[in-house]
N, C-alpha and C. Protein backbone atom coordinates (compact mmCIF):
# COMPACT_ATOMS: atom_id res chain seq x y z
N UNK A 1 0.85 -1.17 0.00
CA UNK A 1 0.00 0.00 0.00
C UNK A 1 0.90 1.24 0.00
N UNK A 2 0.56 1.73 -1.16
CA UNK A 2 1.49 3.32 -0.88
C UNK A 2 1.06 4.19 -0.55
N UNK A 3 1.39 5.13 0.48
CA UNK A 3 1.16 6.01 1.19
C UNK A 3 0.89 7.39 0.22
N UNK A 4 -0.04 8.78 0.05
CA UNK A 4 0.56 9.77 -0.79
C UNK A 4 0.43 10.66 0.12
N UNK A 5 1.44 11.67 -0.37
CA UNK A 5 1.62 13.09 0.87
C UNK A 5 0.37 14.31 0.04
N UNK A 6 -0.43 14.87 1.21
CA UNK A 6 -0.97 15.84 0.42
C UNK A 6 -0.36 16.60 -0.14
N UNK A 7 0.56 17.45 0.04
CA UNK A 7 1.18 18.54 -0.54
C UNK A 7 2.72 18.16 -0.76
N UNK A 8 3.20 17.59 -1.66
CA UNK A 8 4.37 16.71 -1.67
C UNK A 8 5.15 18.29 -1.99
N UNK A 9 6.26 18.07 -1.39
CA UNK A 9 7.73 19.41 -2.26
C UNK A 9 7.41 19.20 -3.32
N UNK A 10 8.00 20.38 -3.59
CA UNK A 10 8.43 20.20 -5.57
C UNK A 10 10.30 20.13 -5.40
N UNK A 11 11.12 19.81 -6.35
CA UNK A 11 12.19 19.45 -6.07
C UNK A 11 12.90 20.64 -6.97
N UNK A 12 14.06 20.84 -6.85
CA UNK A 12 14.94 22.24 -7.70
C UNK A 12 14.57 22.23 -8.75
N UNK A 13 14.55 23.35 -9.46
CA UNK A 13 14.42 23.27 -11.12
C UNK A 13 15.59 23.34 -11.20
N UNK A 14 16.91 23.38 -10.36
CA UNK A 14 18.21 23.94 -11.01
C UNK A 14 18.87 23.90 -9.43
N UNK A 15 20.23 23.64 -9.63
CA UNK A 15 21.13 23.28 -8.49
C UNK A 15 22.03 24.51 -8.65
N UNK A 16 21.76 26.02 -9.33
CA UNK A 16 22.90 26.56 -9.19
C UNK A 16 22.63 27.79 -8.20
N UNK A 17 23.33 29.02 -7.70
CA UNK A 17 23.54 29.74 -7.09
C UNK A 17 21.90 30.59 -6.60
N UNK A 18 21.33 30.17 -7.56
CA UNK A 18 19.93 30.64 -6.95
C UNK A 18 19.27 29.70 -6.00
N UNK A 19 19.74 28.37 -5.39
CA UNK A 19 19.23 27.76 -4.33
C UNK A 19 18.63 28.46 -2.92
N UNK A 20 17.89 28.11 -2.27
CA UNK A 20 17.67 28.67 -0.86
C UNK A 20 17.02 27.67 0.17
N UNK A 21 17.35 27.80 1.50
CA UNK A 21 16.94 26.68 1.97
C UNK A 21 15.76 27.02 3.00
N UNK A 22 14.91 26.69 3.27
CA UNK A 22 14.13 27.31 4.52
C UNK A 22 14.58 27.09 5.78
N UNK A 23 14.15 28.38 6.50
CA UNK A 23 15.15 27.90 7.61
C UNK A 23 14.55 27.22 9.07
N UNK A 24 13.14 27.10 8.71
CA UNK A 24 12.61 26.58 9.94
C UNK A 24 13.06 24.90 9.23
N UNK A 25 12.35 24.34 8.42
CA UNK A 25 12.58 22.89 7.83
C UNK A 25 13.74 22.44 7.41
N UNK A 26 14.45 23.68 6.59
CA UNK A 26 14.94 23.09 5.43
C UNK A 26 15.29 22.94 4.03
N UNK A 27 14.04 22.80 3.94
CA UNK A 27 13.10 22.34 2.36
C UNK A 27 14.57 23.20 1.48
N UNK A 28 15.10 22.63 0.46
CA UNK A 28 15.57 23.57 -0.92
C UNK A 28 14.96 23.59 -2.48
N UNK A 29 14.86 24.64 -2.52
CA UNK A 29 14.30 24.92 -4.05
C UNK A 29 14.46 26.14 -4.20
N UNK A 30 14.34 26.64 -5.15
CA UNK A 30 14.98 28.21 -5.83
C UNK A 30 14.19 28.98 -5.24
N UNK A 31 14.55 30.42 -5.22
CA UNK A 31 14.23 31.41 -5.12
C UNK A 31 12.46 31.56 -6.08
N UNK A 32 12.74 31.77 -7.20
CA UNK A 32 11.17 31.52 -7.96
C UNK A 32 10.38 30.54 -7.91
N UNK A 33 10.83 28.83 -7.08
CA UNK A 33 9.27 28.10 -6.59
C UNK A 33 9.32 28.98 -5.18
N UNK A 34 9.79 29.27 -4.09
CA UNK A 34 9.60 29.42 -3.00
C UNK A 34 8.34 30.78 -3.58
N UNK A 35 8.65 31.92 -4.35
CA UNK A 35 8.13 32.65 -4.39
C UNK A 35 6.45 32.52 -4.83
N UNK A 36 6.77 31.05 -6.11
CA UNK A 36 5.09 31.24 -6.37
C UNK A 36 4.52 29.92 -5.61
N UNK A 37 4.97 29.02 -4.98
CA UNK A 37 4.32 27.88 -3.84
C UNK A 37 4.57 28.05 -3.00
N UNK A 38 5.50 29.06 -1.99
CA UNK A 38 6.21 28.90 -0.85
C UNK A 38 6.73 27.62 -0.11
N UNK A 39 6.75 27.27 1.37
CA UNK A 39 7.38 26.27 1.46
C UNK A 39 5.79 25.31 1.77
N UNK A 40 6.23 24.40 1.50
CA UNK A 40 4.97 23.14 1.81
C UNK A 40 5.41 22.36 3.17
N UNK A 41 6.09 22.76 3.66
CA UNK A 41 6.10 22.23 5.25
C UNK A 41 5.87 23.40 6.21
N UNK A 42 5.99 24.53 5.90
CA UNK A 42 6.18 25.70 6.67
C UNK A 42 4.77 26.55 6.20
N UNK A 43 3.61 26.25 5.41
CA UNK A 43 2.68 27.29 4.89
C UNK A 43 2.48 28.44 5.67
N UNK A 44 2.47 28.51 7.03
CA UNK A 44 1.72 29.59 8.26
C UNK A 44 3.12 30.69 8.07
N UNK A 45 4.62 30.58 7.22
CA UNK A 45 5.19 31.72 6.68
C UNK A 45 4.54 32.27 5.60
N UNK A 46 3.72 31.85 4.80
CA UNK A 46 2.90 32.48 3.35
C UNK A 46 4.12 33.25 2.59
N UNK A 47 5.21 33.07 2.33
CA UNK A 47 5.56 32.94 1.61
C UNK A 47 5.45 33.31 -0.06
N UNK A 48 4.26 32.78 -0.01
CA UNK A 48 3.65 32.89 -1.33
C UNK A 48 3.11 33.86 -1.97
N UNK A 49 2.38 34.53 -0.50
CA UNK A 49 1.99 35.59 -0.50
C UNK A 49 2.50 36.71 -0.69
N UNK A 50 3.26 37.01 0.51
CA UNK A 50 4.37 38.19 0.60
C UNK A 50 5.59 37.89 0.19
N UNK A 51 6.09 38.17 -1.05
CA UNK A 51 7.11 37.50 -1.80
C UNK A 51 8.82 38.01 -0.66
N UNK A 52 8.67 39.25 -0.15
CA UNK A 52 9.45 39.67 0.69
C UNK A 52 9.77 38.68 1.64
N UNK A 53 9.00 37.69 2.24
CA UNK A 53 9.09 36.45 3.50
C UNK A 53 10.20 35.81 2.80
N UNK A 54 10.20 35.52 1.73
CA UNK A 54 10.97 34.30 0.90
C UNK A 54 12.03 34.91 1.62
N UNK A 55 12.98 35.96 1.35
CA UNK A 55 14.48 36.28 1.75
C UNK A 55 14.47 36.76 3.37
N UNK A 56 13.76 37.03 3.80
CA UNK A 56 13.56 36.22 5.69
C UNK A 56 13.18 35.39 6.19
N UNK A 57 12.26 34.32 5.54
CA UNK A 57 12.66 32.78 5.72
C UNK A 57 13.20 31.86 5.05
N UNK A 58 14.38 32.25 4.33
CA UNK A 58 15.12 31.42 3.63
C UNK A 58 16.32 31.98 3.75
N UNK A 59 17.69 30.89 3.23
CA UNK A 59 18.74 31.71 3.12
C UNK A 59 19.46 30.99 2.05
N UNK A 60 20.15 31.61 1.49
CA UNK A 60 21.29 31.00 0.52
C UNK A 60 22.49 29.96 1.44
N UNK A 61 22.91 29.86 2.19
CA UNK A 61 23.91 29.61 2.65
C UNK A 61 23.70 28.30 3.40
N UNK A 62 23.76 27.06 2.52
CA UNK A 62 23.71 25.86 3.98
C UNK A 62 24.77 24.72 2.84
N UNK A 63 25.32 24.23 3.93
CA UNK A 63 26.07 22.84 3.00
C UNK A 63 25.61 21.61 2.65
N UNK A 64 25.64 20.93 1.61
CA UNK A 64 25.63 19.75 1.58
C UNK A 64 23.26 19.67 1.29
N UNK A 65 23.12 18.49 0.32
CA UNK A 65 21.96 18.59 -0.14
C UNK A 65 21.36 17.39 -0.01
N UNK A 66 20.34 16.61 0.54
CA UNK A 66 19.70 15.42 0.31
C UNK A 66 18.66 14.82 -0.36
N UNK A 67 18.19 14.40 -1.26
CA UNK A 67 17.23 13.87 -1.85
C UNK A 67 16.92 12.95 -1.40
N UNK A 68 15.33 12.76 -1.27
CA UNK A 68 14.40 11.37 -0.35
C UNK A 68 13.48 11.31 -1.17
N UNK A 69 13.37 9.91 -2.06
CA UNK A 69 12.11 10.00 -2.47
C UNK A 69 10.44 9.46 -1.60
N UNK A 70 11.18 8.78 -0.52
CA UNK A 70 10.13 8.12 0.28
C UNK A 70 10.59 8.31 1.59
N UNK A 71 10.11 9.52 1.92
CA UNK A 71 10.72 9.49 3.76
C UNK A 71 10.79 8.31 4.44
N UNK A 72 9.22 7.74 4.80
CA UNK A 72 8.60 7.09 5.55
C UNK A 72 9.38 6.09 5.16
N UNK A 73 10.34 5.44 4.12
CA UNK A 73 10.68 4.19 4.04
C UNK A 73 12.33 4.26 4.18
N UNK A 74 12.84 5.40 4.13
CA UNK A 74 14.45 5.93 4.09
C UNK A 74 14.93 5.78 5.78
N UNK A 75 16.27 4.80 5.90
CA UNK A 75 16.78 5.43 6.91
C UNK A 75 17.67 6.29 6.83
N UNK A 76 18.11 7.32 5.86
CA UNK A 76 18.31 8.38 6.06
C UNK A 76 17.69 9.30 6.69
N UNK A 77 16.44 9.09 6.08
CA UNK A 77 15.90 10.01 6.08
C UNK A 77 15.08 10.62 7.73
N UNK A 78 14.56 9.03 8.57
CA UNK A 78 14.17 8.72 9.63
C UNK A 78 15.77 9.55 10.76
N UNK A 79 16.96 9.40 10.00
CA UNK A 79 18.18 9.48 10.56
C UNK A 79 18.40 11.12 11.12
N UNK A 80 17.85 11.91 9.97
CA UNK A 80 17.75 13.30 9.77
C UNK A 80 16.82 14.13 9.89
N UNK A 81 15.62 13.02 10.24
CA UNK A 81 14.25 13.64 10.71
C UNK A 81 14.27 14.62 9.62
N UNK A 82 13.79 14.14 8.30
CA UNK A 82 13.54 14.87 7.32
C UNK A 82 12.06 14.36 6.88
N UNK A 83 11.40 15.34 6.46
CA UNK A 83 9.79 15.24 6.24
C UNK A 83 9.49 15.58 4.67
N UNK A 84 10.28 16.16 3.97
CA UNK A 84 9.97 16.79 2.41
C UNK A 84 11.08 15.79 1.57
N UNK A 85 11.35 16.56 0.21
CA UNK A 85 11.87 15.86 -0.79
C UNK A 85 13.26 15.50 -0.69
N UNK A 86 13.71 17.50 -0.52
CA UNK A 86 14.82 17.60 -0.67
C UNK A 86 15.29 18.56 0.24
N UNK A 87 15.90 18.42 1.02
CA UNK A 87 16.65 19.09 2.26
C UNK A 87 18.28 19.31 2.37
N UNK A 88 18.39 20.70 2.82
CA UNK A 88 19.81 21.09 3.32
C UNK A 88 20.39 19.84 4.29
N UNK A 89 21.07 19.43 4.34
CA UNK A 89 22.07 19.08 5.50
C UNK A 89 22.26 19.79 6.62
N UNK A 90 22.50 21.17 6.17
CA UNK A 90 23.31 21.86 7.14
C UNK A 90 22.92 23.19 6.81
N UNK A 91 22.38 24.11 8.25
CA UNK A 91 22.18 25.18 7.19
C UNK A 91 23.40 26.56 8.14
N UNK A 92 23.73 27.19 7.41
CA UNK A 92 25.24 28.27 8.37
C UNK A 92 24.65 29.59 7.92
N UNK A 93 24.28 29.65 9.24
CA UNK A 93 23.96 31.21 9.61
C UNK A 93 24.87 32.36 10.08
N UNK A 94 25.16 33.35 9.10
CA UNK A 94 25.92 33.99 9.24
C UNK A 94 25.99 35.71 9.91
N UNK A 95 26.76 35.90 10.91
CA UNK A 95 26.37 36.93 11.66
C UNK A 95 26.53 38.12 11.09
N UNK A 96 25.81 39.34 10.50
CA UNK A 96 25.96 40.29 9.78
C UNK A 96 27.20 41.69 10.01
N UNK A 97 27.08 41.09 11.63
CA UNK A 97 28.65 42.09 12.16
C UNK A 97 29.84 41.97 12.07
């Protein structure tokens, strides 16, 4: 029996310098899905809405990237307590001073 997620991630259109990661979850995908779906684990940021949220709940800066196609069946994924597609590893927050 396969399980389906209501609101599954959408996964990068593109792995280059326009990445961003959310920073409550995670979640990565570009700058332009965050803007027109926002994040699908995080909705109560809206995101979607106020396109301005995207670059205060997200950031460019985290290392390392994971792809899961089946949480519920990954022990990675169980490992990393990851809930979406595709997730930062690591995310480095950097102090502006």
């Amino acid at each position: 029996m396969e399980r389906e997620m209501k609101n599954p991630a959408q996964i990068p259109t593109s792995f280059g310098h326009e990445l961003r990661a959310c920073l409550r979850c995670r979640l990565v995908k570009t700058y332009d899905q965050f803007r027109e779906s926002g994040c699908e684990n995080c909705t109560f940021f809206k995101m979607d809405e106020d396109h301005e949220r995207v670059v205060d709940c997200t950031t460019p800066n985290f290392n390392g990237i994971i792809s899961v196609m089946d949480p519920s069946r990954s022990w990675a994924a169980r490992w990393l307590r990851i809930v979406g597609k595709a997730n930062s590893e690591k995310i480095v927050l950097e102090n502006p001073n």
